[in-house]
Protein backbone atom coordinates (compact mmCIF):
# COMPACT_ATOMS: atom_id res chain seq x y z
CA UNK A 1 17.73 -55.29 93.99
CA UNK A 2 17.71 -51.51 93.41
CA UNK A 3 15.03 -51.81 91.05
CA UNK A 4 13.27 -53.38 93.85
CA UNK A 5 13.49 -50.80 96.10
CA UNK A 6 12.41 -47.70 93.56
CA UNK A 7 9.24 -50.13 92.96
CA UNK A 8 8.61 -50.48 96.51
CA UNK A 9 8.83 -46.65 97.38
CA UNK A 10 6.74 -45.77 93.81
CA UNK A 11 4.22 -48.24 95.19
CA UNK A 12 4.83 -50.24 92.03
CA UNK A 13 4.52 -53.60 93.94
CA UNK A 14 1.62 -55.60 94.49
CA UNK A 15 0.55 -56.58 98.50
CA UNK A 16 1.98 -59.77 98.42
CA UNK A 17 5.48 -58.61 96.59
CA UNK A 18 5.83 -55.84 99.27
CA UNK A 19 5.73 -59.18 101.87
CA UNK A 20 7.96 -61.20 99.77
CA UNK A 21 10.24 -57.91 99.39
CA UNK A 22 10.24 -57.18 103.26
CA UNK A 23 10.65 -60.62 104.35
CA UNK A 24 13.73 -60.83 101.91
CA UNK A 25 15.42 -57.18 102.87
CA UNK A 26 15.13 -56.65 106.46
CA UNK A 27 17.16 -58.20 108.65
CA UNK A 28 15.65 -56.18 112.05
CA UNK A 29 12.93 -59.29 112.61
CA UNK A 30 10.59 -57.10 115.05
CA UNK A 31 10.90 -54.21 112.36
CA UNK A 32 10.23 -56.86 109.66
CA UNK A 33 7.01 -58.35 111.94
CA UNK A 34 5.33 -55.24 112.32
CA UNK A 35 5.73 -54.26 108.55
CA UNK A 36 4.40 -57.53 107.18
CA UNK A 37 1.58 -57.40 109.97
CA UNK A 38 0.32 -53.95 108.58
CA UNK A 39 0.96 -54.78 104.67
CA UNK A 40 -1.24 -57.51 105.98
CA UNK A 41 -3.96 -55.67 107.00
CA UNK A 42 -3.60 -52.73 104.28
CA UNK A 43 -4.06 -56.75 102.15
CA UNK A 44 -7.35 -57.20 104.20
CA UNK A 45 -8.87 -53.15 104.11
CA UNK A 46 -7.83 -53.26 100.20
CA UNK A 47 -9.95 -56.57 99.53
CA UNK A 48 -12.90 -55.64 101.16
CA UNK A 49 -12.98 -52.11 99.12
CA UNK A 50 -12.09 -53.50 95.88
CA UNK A 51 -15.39 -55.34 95.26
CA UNK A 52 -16.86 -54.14 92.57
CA UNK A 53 -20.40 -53.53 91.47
CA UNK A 54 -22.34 -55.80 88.66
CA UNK A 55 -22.36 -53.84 85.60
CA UNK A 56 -25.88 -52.36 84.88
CA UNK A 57 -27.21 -51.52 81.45
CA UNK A 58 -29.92 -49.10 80.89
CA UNK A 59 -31.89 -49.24 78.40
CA UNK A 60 -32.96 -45.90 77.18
CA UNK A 61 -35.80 -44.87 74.19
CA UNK A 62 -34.66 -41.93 71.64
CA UNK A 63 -37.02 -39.20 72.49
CA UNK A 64 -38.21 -37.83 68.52
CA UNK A 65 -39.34 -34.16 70.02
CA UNK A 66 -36.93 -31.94 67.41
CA UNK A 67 -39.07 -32.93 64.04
CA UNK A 68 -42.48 -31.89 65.84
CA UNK A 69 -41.20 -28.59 66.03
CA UNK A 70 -40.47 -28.20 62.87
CA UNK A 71 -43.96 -27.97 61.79
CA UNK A 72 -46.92 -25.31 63.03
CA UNK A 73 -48.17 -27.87 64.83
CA UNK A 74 -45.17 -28.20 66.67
CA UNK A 75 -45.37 -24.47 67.51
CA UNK A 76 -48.30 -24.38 68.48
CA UNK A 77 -47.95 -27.39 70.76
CA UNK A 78 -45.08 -25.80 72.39
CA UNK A 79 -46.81 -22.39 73.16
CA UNK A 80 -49.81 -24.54 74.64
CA UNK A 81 -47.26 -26.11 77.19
CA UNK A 82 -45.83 -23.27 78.51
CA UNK A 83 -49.10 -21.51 78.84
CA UNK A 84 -49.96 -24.67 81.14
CA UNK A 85 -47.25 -24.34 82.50
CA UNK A 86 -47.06 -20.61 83.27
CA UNK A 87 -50.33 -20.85 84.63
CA UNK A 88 -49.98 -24.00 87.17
CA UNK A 89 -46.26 -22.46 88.15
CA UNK A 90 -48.10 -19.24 88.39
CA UNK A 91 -45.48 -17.38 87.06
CA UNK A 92 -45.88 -16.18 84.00
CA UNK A 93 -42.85 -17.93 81.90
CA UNK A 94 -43.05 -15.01 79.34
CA UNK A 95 -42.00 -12.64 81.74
CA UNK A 96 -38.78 -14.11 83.17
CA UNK A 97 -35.66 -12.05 82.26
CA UNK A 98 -32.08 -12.83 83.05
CA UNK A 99 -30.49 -11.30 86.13
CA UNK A 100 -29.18 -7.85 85.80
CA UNK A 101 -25.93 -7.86 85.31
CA UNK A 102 -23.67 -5.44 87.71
CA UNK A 103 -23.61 -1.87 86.25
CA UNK A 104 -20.33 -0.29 85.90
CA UNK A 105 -19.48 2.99 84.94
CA UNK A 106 -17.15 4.33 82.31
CA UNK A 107 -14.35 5.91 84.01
CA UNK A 108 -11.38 8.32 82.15
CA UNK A 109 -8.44 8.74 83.93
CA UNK A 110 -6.04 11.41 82.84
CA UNK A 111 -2.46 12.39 84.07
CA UNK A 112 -0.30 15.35 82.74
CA UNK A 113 3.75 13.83 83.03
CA UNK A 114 5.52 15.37 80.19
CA UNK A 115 8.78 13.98 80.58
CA UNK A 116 7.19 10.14 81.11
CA UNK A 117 8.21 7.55 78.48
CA UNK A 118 5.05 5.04 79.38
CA UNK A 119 2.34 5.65 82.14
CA UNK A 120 0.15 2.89 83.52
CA UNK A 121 -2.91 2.18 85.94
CA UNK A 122 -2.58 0.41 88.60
CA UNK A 123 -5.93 -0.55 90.90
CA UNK A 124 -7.90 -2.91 92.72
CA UNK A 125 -10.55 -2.90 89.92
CA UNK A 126 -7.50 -4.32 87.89
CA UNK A 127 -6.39 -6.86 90.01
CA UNK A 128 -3.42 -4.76 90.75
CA UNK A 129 -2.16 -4.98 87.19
CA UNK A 130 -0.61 -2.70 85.12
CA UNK A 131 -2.81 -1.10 82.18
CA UNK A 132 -1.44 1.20 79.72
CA UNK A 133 -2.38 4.95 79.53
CA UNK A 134 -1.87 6.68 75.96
CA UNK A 135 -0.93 9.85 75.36
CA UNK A 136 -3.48 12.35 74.48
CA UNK A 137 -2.10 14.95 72.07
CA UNK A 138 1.82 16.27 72.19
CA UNK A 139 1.43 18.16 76.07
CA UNK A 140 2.29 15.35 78.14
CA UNK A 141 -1.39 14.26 79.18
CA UNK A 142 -2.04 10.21 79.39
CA UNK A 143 -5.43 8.72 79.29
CA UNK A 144 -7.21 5.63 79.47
CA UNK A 145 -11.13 4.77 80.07
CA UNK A 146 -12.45 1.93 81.73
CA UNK A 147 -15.38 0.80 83.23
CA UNK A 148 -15.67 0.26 87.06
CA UNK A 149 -18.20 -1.64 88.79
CA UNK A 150 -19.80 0.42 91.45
CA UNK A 151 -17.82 0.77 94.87
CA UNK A 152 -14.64 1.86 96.58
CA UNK A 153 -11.84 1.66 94.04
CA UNK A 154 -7.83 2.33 95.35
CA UNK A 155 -5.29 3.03 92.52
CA UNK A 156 -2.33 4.32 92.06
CA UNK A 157 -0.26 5.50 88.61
CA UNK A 158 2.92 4.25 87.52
CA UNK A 159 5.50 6.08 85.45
CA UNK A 160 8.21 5.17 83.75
CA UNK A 161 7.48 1.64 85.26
CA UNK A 162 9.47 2.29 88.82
CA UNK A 163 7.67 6.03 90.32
CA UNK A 164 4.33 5.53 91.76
CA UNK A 165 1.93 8.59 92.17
CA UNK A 166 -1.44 8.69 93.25
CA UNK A 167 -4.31 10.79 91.28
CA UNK A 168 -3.96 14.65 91.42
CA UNK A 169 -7.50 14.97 90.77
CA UNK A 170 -8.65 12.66 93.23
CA UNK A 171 -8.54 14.38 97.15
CA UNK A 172 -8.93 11.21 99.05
CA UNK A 173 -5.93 9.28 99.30
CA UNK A 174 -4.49 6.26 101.59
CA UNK A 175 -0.92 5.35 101.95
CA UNK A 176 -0.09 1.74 101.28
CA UNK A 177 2.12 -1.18 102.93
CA UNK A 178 4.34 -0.19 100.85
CA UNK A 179 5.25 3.22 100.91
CA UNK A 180 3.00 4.63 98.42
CA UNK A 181 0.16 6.57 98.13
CA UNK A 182 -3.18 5.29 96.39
CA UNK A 183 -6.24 7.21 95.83
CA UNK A 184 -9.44 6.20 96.60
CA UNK A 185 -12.10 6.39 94.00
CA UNK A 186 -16.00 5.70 94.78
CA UNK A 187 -18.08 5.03 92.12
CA UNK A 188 -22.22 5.28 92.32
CA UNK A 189 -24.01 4.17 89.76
């Protein structure tokens, strides 16, 4: 019977085997009556929605466009369309160019920590995720250049991977939810 029961709860069972099942289990006869009445109708609802449409087939033609343009003819065909075209659109179909896509600027940050094992970037135009600086030289400066979309940027540098310190170079500076300070970059392009 247990086997019974894990197919009733996975909803394993078919309508009429959750009736059977119900009318078999329960002994509490109102409980059992208004269980079998709505299995009944949940019966009736999944009947009407389970009709199913006649199949249709399409019948479809093999369009043979490719091999004319494989041939001058072809060509010349095509740039005698889109001159009709162009001119009934009145846009001129030669002209169109993609959307612009967003500028962003080349950025270098730079930090001098000469005692600092690894330094990373930390920012909004990262997604708040760590990228590596490298060190630039033997005198403790880290670097790193990347290339921010145009906007108000907050960052913040980590170092060592636990001390968080906001960009000496930068003057405008926020603190954070969480006790440290970011600074705020803006970037024009």
């Amino acid at each position: 019977m247990d086997h019974l029961i894990s197919m009733y709860i996975d909803n394993e069972l078919s309508i009429d085997e959750k009736i059977h099942f119900l009318e078999h289990v329960y002994d509490n006869k109102p409980y059992k009556d208004d269980a079998v009445g709505l299995l009944e109708q949940e019966k009736l609802l999944s009947a009407s929605l389970n009709k199913t449409a006649p199949d249709v087939v399409l019948k479809t033609r093999r369009a043979r466009i490719l091999p004319l343009f494989n041939r001058p003819l072809g060509w010349a065909v095509a740039a005698c369309l889109l001159a009709v075209f162009s001119f009934m659109g009145g846009q001129d179909l030669t002209q169109i160019k993609p959307a612009a896509e967003p500028t962003a600027v080349l950025h270098r940050f730079v930090i001098h920590q000469q005692k600092a094992q690894r330094v990373e970037i930390t920012g909004s135009f990262t997604n708040w995720q760590s990228v590596p600086l490298v060190p630039s030289g033997t005198n403790g400066y880290w670097e790193v250049s990347l290339k921010l979309p145009a906007g108000e940027h907050h960052y913040t540098f980590l170092v060592d991977g636990s001390e968080s310190l906001p960009d000496p170079t930068v003057a405008t500076q926020e603190s954070d939810d969480f006790g440290s300070t970011n600074s705020i970059l803006k970037v024009e392009t």
